[in-house]
N, C-alpha and C. Protein backbone atom coordinates (compact mmCIF):
# COMPACT_ATOMS: atom_id res chain seq x y z
N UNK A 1 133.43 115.15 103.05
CA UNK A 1 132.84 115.39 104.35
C UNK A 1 131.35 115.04 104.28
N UNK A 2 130.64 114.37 105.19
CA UNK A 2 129.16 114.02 105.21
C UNK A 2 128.90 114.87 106.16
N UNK A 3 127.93 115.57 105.60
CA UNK A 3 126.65 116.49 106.53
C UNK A 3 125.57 116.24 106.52
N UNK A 4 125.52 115.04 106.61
CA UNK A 4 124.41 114.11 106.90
C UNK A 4 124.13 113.74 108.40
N UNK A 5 122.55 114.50 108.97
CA UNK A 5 123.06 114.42 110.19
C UNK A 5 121.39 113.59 110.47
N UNK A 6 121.61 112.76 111.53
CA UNK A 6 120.24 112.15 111.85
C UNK A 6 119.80 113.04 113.39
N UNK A 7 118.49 112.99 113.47
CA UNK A 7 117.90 113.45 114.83
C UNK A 7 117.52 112.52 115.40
N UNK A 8 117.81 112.42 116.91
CA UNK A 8 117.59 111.49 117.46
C UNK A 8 116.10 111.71 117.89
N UNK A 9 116.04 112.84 117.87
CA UNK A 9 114.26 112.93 117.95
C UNK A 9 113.39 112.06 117.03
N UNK A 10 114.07 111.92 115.88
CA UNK A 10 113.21 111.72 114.52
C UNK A 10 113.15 109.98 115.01
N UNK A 11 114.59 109.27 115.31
CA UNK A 11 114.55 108.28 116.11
C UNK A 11 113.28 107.86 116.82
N UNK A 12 113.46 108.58 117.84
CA UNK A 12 112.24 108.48 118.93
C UNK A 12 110.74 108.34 118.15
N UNK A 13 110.90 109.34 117.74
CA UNK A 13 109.54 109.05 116.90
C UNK A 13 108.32 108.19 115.74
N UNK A 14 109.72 107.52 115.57
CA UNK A 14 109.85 106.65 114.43
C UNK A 14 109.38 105.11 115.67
N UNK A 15 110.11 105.01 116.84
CA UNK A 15 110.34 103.82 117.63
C UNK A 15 108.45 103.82 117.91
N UNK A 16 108.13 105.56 118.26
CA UNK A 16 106.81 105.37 119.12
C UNK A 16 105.50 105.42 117.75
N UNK A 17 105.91 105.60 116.58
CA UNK A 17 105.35 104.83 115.40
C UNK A 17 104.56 103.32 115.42
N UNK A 18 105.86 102.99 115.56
CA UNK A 18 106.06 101.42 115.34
C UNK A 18 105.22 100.72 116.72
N UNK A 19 105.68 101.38 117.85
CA UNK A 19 105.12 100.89 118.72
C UNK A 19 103.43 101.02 118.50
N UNK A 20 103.14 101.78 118.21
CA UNK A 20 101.57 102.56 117.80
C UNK A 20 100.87 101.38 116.86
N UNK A 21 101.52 101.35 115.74
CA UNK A 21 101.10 100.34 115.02
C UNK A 21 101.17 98.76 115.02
N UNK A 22 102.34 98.84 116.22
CA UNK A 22 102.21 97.00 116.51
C UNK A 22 101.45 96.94 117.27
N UNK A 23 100.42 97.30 117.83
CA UNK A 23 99.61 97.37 118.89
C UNK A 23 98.12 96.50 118.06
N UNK A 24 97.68 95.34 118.93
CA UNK A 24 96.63 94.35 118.10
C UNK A 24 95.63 95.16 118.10
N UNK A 25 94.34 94.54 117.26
CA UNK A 25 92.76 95.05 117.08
C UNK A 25 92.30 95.25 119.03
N UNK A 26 91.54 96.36 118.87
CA UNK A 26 90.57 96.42 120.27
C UNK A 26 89.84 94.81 120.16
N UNK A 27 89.32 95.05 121.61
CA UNK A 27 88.39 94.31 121.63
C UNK A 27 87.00 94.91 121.40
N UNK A 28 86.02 94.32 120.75
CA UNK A 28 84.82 94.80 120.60
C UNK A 28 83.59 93.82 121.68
N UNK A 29 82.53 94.99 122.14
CA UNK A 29 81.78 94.47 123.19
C UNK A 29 81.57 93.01 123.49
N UNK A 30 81.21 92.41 122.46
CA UNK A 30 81.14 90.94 122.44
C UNK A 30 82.51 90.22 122.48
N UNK A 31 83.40 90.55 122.49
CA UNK A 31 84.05 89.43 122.49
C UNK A 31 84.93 89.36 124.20
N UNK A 32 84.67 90.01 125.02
CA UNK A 32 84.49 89.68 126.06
C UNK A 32 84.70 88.47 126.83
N UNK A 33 83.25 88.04 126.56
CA UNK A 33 82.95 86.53 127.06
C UNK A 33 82.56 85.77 126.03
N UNK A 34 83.95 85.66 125.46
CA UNK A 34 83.97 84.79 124.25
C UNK A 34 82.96 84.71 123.09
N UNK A 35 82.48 84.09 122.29
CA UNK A 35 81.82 83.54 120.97
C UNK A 35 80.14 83.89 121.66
N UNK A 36 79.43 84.64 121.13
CA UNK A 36 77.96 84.51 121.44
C UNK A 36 77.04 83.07 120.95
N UNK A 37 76.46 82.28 122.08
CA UNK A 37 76.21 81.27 121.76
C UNK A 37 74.37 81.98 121.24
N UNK A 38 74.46 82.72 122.60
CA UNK A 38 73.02 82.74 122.47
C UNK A 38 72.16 84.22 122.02
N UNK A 39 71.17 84.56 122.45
CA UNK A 39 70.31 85.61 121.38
C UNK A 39 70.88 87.15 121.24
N UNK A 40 70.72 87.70 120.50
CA UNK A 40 71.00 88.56 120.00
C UNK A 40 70.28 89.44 120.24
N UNK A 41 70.75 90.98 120.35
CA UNK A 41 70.18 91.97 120.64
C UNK A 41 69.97 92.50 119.60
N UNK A 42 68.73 93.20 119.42
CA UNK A 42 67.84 93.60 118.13
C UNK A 42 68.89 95.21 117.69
N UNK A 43 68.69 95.82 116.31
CA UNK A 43 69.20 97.13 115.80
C UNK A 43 68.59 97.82 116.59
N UNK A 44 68.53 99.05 116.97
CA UNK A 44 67.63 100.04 117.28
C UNK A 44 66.75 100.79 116.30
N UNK A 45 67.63 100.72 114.91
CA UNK A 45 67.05 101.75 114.16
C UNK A 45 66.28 100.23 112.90
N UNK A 46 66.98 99.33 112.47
CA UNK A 46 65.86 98.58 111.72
C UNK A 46 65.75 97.63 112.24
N UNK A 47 66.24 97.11 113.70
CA UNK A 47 65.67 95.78 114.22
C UNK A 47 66.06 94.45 113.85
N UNK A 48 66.79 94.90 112.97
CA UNK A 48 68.09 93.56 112.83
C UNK A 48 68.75 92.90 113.57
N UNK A 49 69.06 91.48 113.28
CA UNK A 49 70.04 90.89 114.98
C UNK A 49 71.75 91.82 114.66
N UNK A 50 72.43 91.94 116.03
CA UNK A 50 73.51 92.63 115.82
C UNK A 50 74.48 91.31 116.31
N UNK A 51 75.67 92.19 116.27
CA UNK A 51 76.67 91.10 116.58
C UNK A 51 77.00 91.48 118.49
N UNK A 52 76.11 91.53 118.97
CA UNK A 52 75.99 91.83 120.57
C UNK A 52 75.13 90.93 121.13
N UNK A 53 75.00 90.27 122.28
CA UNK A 53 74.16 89.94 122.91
C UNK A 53 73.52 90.40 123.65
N UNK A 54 72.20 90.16 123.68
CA UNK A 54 71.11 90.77 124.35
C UNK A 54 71.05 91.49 125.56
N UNK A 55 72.19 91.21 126.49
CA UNK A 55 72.81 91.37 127.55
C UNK A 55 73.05 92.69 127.70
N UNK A 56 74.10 93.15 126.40
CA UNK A 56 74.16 94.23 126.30
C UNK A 56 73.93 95.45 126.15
N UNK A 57 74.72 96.74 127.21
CA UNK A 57 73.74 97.63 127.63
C UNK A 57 73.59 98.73 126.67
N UNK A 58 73.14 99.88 126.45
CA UNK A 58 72.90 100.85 125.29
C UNK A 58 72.44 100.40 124.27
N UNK A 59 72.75 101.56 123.26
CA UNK A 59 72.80 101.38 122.12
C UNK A 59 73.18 100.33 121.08
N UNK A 60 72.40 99.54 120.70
CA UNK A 60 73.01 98.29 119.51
C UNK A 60 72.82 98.76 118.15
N UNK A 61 73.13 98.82 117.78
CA UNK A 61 73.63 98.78 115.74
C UNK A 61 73.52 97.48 115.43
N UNK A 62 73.02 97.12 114.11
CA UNK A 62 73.83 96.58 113.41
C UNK A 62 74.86 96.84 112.92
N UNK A 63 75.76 96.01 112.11
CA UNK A 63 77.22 96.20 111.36
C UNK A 63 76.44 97.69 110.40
N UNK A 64 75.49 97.53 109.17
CA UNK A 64 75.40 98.37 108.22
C UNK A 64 74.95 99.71 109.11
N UNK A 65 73.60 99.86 110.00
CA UNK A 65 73.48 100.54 110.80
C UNK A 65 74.65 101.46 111.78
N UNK A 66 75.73 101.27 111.85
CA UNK A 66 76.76 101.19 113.11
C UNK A 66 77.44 101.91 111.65
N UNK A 67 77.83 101.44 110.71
CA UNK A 67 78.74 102.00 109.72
C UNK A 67 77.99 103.12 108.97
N UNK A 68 76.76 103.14 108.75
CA UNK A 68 75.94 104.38 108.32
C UNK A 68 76.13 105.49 109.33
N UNK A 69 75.95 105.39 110.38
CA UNK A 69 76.12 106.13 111.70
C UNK A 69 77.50 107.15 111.75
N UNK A 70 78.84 106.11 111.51
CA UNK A 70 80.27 107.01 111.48
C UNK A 70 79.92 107.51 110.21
N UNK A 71 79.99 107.19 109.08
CA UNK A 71 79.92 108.44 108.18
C UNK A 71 79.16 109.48 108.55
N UNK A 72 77.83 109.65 108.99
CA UNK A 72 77.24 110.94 109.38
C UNK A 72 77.60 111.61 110.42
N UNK A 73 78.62 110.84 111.31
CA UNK A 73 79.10 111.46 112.70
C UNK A 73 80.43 112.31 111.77
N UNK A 74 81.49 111.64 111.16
CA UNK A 74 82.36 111.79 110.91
C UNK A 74 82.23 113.36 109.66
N UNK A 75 81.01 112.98 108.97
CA UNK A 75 81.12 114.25 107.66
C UNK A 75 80.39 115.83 108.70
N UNK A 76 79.95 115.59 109.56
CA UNK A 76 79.15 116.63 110.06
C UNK A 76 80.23 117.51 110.57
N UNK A 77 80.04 118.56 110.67
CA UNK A 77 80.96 119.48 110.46
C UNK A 77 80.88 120.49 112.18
């Protein structure tokens, strides 16, 4: 006798997994309107060019700036 029983819940969950993870990369601010031809918007904090154009509104990071940032957002308690 098999008492082996599946949940169809576990099913479901498994489907909305998959669905979760086939899902592509966001888009990030710049890529919008395609490939930045032209100038770049400065870091805020060391004034570095970012991967944004100048255009853009708020806050700019750089990549290292922008990634220093989530670790201190992320460890703060």
């Amino acid at each position: 006798m098999d008492t082996t029983h599946e949940d169809p819940a576990d099913r479901n969950e498994t489907r909305a997994d998959a669905a979760y993870c086939a899902s592509g990369p966001t888009a990030s601010p710049a890529e919008p309107g395609g490939p930045v031809d032209g100038p770049f918007a400065e870091c805020v904090l060391c004034r570095a060019p970012t991967e944004y154009p100048e255009s853009t509104r708020g806050i700019t990071l750089c990549p290292v700036c922008e990634w220093q940032e989530a670790q201190r957002t992320a460890c703060s308690g």
